[in-house]
C-alpha atoms as a PDB file:
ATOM      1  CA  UNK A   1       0.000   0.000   0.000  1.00  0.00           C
ATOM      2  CA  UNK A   2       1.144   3.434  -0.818  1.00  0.00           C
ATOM      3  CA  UNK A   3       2.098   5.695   2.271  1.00  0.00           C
ATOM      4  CA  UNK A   4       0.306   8.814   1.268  1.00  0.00           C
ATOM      5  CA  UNK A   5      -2.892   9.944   0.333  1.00  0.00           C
ATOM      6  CA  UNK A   6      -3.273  12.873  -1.486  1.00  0.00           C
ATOM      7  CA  UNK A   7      -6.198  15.724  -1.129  1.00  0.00           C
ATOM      8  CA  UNK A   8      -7.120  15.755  -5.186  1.00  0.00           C
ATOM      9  CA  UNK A   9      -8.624  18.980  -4.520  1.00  0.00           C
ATOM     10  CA  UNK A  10      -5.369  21.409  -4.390  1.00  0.00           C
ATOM     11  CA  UNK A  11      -3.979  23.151  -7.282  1.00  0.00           C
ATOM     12  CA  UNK A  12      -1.024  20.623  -7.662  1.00  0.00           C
ATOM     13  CA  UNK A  13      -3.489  17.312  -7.472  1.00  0.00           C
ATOM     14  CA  UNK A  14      -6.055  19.332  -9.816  1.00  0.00           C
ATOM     15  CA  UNK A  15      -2.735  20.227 -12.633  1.00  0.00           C
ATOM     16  CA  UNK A  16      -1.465  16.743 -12.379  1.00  0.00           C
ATOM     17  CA  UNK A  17       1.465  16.787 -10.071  1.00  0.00           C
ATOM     18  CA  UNK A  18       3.112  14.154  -8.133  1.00  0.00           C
ATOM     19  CA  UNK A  19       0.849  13.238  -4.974  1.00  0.00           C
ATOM     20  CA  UNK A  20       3.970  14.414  -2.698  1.00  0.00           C
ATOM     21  CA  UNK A  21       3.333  18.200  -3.978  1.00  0.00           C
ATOM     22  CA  UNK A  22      -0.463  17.713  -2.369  1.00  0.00           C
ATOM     23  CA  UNK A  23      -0.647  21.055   0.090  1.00  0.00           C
ATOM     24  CA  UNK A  24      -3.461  18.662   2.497  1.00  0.00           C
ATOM     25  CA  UNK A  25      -1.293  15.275   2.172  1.00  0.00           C
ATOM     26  CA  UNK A  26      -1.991  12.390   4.372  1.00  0.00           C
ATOM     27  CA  UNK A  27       0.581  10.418   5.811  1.00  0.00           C
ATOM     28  CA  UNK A  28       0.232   7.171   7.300  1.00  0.00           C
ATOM     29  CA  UNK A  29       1.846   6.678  10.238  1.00  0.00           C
ATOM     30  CA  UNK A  30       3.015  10.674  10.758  1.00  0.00           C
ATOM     31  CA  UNK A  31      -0.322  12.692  10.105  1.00  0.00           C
ATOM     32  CA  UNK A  32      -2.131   9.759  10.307  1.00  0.00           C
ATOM     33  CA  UNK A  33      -1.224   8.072  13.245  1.00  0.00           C
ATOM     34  CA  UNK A  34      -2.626   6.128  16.065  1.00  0.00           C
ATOM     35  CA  UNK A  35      -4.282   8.655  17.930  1.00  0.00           C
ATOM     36  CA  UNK A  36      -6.723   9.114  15.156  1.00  0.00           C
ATOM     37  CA  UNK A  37      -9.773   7.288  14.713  1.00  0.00           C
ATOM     38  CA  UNK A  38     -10.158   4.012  13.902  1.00  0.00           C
ATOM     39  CA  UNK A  39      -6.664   4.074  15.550  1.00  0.00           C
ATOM     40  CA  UNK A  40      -5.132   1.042  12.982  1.00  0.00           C
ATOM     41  CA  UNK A  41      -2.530   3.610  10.997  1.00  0.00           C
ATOM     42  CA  UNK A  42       0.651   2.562  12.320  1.00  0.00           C
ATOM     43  CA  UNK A  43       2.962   0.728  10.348  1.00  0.00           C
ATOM     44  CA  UNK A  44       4.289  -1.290  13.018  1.00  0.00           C
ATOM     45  CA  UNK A  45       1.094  -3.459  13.248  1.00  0.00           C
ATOM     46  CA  UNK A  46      -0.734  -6.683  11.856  1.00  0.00           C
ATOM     47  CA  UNK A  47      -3.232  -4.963  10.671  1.00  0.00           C
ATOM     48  CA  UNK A  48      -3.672  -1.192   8.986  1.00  0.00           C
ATOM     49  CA  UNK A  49      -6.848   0.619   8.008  1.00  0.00           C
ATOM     50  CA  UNK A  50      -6.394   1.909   4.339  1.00  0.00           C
ATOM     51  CA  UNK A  51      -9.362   5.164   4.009  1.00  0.00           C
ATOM     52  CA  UNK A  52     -10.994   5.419   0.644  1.00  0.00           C
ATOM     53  CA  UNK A  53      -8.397   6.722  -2.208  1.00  0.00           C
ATOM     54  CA  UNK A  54      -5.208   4.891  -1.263  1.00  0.00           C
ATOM     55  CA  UNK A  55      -2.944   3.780  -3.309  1.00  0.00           C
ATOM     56  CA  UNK A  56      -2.985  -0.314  -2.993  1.00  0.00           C
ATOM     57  CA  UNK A  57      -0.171  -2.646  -5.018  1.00  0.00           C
ATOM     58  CA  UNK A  58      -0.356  -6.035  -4.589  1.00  0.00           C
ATOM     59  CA  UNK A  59       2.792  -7.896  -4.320  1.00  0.00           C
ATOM     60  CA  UNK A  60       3.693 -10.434  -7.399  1.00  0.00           C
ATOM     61  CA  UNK A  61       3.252 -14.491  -6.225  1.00  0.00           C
ATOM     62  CA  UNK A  62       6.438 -14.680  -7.349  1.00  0.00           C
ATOM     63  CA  UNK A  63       8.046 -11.810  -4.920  1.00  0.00           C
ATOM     64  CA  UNK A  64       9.139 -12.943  -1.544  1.00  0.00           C
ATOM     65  CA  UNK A  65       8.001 -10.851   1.734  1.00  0.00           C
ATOM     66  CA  UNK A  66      11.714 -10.499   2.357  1.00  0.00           C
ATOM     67  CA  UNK A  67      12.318  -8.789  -0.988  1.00  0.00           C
ATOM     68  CA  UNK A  68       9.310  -7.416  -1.118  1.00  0.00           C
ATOM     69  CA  UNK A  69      10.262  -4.577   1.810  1.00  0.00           C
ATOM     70  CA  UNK A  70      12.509  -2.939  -0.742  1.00  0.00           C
ATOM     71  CA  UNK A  71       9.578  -1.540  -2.730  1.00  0.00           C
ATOM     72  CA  UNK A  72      10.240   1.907  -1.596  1.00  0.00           C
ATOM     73  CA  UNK A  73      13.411   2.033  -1.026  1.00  0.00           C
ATOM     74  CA  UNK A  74      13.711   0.655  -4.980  1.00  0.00           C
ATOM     75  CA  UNK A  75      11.089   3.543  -5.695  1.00  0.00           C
ATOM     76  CA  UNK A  76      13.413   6.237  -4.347  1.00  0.00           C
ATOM     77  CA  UNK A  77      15.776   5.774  -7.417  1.00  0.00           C
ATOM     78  CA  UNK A  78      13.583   7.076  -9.688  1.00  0.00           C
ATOM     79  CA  UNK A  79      16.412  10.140  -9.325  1.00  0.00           C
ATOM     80  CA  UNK A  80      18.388   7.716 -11.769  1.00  0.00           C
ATOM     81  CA  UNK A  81      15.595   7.506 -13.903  1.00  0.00           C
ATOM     82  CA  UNK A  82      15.021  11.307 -14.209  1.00  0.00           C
ATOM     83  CA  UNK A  83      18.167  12.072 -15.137  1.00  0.00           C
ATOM     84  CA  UNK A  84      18.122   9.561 -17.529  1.00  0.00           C
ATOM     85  CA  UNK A  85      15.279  11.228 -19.422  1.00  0.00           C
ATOM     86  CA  UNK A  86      17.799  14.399 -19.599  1.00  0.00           C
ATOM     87  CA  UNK A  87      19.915  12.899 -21.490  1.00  0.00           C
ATOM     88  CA  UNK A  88      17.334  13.376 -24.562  1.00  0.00           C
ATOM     89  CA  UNK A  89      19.258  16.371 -24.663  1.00  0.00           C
ATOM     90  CA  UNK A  90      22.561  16.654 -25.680  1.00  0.00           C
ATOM     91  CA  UNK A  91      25.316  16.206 -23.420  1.00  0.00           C
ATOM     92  CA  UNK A  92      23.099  16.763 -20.796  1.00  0.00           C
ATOM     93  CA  UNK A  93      21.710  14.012 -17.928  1.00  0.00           C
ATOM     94  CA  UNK A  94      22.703  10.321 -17.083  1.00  0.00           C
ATOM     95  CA  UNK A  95      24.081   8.591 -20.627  1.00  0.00           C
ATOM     96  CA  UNK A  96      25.105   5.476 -21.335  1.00  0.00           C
ATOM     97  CA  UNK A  97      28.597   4.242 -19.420  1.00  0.00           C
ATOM     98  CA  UNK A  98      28.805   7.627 -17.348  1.00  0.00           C
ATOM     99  CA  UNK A  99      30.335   7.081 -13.967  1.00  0.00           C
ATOM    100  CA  UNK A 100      28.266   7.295 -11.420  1.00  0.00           C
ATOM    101  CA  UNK A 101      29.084   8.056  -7.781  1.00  0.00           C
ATOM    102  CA  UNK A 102      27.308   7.742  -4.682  1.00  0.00           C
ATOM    103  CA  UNK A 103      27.460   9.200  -1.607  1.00  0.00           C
ATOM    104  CA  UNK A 104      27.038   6.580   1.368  1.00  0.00           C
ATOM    105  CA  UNK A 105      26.442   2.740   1.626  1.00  0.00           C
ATOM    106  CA  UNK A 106      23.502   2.264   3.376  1.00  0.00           C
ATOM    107  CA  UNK A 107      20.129   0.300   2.088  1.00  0.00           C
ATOM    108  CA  UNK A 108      19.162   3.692   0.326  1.00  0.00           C
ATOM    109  CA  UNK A 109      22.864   3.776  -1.240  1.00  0.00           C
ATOM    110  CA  UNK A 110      22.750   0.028  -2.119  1.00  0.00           C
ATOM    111  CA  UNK A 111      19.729   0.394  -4.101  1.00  0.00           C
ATOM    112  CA  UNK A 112      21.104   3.118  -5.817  1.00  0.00           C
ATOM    113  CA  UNK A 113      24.081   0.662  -7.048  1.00  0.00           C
ATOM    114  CA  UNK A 114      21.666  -1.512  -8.548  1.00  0.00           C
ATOM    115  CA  UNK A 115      19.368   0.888 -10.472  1.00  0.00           C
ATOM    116  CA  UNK A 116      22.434   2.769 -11.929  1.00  0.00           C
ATOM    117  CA  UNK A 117      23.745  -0.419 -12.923  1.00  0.00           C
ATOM    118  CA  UNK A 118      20.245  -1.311 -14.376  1.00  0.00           C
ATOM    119  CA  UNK A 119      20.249   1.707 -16.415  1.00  0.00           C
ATOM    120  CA  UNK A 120      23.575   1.513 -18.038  1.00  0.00           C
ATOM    121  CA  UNK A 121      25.905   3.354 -15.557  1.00  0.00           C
ATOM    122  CA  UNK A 122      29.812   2.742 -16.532  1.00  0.00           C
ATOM    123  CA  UNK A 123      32.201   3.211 -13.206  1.00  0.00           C
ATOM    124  CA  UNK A 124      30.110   2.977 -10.355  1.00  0.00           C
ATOM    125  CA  UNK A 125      32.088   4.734  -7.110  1.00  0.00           C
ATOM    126  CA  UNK A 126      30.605   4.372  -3.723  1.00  0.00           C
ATOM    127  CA  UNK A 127      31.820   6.482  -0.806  1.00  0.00           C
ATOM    128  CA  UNK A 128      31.289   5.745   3.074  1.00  0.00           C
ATOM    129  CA  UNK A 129      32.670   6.304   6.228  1.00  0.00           C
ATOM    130  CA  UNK A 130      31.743   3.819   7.891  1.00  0.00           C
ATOM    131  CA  UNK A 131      34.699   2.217   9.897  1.00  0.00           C
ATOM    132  CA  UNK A 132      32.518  -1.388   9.460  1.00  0.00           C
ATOM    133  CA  UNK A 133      33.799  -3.526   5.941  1.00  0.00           C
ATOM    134  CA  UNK A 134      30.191  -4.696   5.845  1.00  0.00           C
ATOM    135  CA  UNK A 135      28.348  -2.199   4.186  1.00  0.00           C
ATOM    136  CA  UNK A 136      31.063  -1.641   2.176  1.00  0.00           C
ATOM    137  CA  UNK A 137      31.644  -5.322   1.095  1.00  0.00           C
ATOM    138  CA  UNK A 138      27.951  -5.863   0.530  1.00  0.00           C
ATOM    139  CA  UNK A 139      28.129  -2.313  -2.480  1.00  0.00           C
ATOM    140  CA  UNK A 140      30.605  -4.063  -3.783  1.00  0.00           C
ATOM    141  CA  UNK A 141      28.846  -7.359  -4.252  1.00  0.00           C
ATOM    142  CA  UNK A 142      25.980  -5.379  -5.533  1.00  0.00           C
ATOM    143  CA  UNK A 143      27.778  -3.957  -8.614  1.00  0.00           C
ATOM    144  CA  UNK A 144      30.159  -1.289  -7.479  1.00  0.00           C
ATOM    145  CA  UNK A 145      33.440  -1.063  -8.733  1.00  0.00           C
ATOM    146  CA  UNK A 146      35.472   1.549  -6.669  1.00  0.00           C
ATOM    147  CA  UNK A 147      34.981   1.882  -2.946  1.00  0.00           C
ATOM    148  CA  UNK A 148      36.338   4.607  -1.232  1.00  0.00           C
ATOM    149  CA  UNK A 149      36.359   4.599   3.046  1.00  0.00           C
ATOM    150  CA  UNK A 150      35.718   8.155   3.789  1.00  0.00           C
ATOM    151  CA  UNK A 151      37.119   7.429   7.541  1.00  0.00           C
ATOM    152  CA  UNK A 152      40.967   6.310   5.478  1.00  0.00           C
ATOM    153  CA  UNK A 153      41.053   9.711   3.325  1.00  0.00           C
ATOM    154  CA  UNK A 154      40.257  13.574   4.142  1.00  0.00           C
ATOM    155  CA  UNK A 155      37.917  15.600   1.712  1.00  0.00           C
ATOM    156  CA  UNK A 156      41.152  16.681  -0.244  1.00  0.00           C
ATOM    157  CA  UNK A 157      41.992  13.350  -0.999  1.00  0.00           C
ATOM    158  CA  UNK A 158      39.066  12.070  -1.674  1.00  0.00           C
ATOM    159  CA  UNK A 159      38.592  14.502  -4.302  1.00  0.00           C
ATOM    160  CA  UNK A 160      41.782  13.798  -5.845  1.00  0.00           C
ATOM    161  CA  UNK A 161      41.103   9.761  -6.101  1.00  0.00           C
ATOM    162  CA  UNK A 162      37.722  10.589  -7.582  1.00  0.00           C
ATOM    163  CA  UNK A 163      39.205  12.712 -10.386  1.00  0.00           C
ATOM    164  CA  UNK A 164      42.161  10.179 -10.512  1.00  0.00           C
ATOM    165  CA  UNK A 165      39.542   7.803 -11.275  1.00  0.00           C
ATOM    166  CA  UNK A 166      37.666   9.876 -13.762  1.00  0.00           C
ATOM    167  CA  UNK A 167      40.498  11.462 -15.928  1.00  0.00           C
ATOM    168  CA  UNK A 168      40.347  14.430 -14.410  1.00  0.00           C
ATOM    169  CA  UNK A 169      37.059  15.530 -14.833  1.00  0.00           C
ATOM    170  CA  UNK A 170      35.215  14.028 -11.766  1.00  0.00           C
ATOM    171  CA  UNK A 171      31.914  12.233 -11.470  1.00  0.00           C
ATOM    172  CA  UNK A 172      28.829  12.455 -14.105  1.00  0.00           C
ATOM    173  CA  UNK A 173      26.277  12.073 -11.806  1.00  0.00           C
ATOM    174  CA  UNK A 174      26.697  12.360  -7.885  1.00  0.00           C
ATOM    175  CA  UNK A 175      23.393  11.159  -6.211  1.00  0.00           C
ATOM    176  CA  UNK A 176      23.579  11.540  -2.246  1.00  0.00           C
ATOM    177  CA  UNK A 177      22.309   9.291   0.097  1.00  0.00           C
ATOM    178  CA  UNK A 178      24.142   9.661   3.072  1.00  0.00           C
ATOM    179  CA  UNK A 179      21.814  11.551   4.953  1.00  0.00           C
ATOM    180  CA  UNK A 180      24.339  14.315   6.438  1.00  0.00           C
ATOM    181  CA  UNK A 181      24.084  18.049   4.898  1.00  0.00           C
ATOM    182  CA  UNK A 182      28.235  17.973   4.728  1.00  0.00           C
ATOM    183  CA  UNK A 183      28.151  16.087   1.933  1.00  0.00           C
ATOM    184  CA  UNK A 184      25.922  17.722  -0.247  1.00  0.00           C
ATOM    185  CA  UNK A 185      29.098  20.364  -0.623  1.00  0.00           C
ATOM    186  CA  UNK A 186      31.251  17.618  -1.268  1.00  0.00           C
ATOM    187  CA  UNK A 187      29.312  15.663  -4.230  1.00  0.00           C
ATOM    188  CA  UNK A 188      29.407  19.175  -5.424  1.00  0.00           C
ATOM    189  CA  UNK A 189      32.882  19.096  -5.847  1.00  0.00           C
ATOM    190  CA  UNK A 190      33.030  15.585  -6.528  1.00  0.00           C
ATOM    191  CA  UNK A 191      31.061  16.321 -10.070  1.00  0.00           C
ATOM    192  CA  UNK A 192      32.310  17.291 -13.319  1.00  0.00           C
ATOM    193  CA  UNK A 193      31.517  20.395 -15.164  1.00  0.00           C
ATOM    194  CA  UNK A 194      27.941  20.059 -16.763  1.00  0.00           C
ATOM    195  CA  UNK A 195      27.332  16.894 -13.978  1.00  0.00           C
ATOM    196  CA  UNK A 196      23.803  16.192 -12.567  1.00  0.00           C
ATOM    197  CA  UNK A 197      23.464  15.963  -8.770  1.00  0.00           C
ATOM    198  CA  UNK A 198      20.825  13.988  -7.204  1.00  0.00           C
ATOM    199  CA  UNK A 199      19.591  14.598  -3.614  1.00  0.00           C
ATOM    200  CA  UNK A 200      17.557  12.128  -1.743  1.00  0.00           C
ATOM    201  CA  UNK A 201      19.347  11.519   1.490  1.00  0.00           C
ATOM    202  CA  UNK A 202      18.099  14.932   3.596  1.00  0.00           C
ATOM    203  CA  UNK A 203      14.464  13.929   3.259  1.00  0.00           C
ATOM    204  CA  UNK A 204      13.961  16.053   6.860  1.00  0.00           C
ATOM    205  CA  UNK A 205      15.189  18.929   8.014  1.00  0.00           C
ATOM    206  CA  UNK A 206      19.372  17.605   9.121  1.00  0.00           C
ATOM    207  CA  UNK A 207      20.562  21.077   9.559  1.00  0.00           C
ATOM    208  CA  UNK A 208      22.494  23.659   7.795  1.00  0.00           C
ATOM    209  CA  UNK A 209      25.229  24.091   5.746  1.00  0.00           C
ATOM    210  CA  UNK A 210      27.540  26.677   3.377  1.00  0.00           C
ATOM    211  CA  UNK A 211      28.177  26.159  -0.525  1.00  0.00           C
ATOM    212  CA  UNK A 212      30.206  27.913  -2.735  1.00  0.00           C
ATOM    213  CA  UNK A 213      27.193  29.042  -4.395  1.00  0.00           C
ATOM    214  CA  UNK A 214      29.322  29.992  -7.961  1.00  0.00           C
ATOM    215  CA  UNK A 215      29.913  26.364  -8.240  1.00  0.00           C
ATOM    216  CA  UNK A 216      26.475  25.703  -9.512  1.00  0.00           C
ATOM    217  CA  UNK A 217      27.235  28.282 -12.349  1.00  0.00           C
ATOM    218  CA  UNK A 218      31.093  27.880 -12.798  1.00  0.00           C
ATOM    219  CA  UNK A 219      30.721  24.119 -13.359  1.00  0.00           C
ATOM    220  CA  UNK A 220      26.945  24.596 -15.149  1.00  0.00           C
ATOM    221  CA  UNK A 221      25.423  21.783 -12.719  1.00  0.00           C
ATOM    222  CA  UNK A 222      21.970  20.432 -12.648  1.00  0.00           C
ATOM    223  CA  UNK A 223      20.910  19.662  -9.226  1.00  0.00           C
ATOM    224  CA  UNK A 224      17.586  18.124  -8.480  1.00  0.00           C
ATOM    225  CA  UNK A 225      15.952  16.729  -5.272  1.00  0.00           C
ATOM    226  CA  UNK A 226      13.867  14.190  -4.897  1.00  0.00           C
ATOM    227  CA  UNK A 227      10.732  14.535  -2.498  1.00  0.00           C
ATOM    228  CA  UNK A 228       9.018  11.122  -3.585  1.00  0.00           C
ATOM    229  CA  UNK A 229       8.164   8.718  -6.684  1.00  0.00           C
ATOM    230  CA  UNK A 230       4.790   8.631  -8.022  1.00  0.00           C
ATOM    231  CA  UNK A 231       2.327   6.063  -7.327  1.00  0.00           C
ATOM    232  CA  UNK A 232       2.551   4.685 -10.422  1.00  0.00           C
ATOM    233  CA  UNK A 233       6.734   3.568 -10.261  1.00  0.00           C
ATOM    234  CA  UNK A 234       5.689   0.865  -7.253  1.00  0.00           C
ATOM    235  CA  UNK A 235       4.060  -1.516  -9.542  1.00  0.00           C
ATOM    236  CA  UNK A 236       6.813  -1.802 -11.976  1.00  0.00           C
ATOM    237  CA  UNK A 237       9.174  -1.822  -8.904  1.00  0.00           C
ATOM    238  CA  UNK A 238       8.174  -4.927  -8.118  1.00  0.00           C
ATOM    239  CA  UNK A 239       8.114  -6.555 -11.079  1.00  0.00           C
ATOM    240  CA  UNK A 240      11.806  -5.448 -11.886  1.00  0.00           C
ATOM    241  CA  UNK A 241      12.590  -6.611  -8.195  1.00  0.00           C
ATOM    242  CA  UNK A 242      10.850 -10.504  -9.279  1.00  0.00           C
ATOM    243  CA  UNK A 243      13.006 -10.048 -12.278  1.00  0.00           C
ATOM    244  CA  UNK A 244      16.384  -9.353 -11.075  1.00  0.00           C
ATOM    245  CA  UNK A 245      16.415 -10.763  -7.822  1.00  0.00           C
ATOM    246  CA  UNK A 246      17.834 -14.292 -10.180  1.00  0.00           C
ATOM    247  CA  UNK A 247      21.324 -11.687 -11.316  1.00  0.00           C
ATOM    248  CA  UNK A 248      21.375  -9.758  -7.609  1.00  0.00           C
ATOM    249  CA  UNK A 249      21.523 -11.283  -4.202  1.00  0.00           C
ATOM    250  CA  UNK A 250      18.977  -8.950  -2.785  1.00  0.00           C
ATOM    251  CA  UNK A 251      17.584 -10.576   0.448  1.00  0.00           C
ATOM    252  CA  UNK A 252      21.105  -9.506   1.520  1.00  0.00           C
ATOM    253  CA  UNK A 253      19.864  -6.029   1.472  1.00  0.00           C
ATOM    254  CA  UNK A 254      17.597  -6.692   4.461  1.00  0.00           C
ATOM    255  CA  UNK A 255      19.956  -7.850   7.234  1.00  0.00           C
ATOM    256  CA  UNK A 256      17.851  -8.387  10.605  1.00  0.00           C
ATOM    257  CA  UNK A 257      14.123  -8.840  11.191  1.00  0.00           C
ATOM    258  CA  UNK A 258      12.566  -7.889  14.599  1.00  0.00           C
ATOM    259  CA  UNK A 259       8.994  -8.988  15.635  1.00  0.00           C
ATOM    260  CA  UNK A 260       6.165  -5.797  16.313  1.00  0.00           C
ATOM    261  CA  UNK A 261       6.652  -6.296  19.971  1.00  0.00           C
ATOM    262  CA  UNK A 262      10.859  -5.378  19.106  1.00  0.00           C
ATOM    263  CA  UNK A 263       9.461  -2.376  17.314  1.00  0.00           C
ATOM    264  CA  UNK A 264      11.912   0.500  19.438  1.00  0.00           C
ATOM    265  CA  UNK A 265      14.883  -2.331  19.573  1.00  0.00           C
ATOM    266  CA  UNK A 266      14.833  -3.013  16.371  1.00  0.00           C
ATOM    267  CA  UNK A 267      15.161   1.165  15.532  1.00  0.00           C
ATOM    268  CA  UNK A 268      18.175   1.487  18.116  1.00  0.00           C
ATOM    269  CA  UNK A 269      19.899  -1.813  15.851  1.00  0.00           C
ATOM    270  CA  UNK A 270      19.325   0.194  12.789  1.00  0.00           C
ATOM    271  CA  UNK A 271      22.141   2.697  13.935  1.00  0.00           C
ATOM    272  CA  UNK A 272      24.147  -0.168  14.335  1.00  0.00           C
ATOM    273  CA  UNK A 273      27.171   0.127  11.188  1.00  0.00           C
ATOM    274  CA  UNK A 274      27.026  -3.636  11.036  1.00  0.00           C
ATOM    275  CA  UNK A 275      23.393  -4.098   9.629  1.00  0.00           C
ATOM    276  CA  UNK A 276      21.324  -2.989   6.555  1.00  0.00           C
ATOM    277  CA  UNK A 277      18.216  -2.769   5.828  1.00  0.00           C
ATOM    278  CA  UNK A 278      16.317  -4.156   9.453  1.00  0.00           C
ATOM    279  CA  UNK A 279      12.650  -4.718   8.940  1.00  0.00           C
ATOM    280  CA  UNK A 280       9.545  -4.955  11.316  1.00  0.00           C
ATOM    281  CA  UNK A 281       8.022  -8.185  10.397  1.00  0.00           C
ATOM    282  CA  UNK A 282       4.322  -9.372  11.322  1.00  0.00           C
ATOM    283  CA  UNK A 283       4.192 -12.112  14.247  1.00  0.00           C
ATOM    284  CA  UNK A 284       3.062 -14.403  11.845  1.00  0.00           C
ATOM    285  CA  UNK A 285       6.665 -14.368  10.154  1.00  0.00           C
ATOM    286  CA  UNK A 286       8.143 -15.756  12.730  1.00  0.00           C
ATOM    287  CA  UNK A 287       5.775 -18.810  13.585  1.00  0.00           C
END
């Protein structure tokens, strides 16, 4: 089931926009919550209450619950698949073979790898700093080819192996999932001139930071953030998740699974460098 549900009444449902532009969205499980009537709009429960209007997928026979869990996160790419429609226009967006470089490991990160690969990416670089090899072991399973430990280098040198690694010129696309405003200034830095930046980590509100604001126009950048997927990218999400799950082992992506009752626990593990994705499974998983 979809997360949101949109008004259909403001001027952005009424022109066609994106349900995440909605001015009077509904959230399940943040403006929709549990204290609400009929109570059952927490995602960490057996059951949910979907109102009139939402969005509802069903999952293919052929998809396992385990796989299954990386709908969204899978959804969340479809920054890849914008700037792949740039590249209609000359020299501009995510070609074919470009080097591609993202910023942080995580299950966000990881599904990044894939969908660049999926799209035709050339050099995929991943950087992360964290200190654990499993994150960083489990991008490179996925498809990357370069991984760079942020924790073993400074930003200087970082910046140096990237354009060591590019001839000079630095990445084609930077797409940042860390989740940390620092490195929003780095990928800018880490990006060729005419590059396309993609920012999805700093979904909420992580603080403040200073750019070198002539960058954007010295280097000619496209920068575009990404605020959700429409509804219509989780159907075909799952089918391309059936399809390649044979050529990518992705029930690695989800590392742990806690029970409802493990709800907060499981949160706390999530912090934990040596995990990945950690679900909230039904009771009725574990029996």
């Amino acid at each position: 089931m979809g997360a949101n549900l949109n008004c259909g009444k403001c001027y952005y449902c009424r022109n066609g926009f994106d349900y995440y532009f909605c001015t009077d969205l509904q959230d399940y499980g943040n403006s929709l919550s549990a204290a609400n009537l009929p109570y059952l709009f927490g995602g960490f429960a057996d059951i949910i209450y979907a109102l009139p209007g939402s969005y509802i997928f069903k999952v293919p026979e052929g998809l396992p619950s385990k796989i299954a869990v990386l709908t969204e996160l899978m959804a969340v790419t479809t920054g890849l698949d914008k700037a792949k429609r740039f590249s209609a226009v000359h020299t501009e967006g995510f070609r074919f073979n470009d080097t591609v470089l993202i910023q942080g490991a995580g299950p966000l990160g990881i599904c990044h790898i894939i969908k660049a690969r999926m799209l035709g990416a050339g050099k995929i670089i991943v950087i992360d700093p964290n200190p654990s090899a499993f994150r960083l072991n489990l991008a490179k399973e996925m498809g990357a080819d370069v991984i760079i430990n942020y924790n073993k280098l400074d930003r200087k040198r970082c910046l140096e192996t990237i354009r060591e690694l590019t001839d000079g010129r630095g990445a084609d696309i930077v797409v940042e999932c860390a989740g940390v405003p620092e490195a929003i200034s780095e990928g800018l830095d880490y990006l060729r001139p005419g590059g396309f930046y993609i920012e999805t980590g700093n979904f909420v509100d992580m603080g403040e930071i200073s750019i070198k604001s002539s960058i954007i126009c010295t280097k000619n950048l496209r920068i575009i953030g990404i605020g959700g997927e429409a509804a219509t990218v989780y159907g075909p999400t799952m089918d391309a998740l059936e399809r390649y799950m044979k050529h990518y082992p992705l029930d690695k992506i989800v590392s742990h699974f806690f029970c409802v009752e493990e709800a907060e626990k499981a949160i706390q593990f999530s912090m934990n460098g040596d995990c990945m994705k950690v679900a909230i499974a039904s009771n009725k998983y574990f029996q």
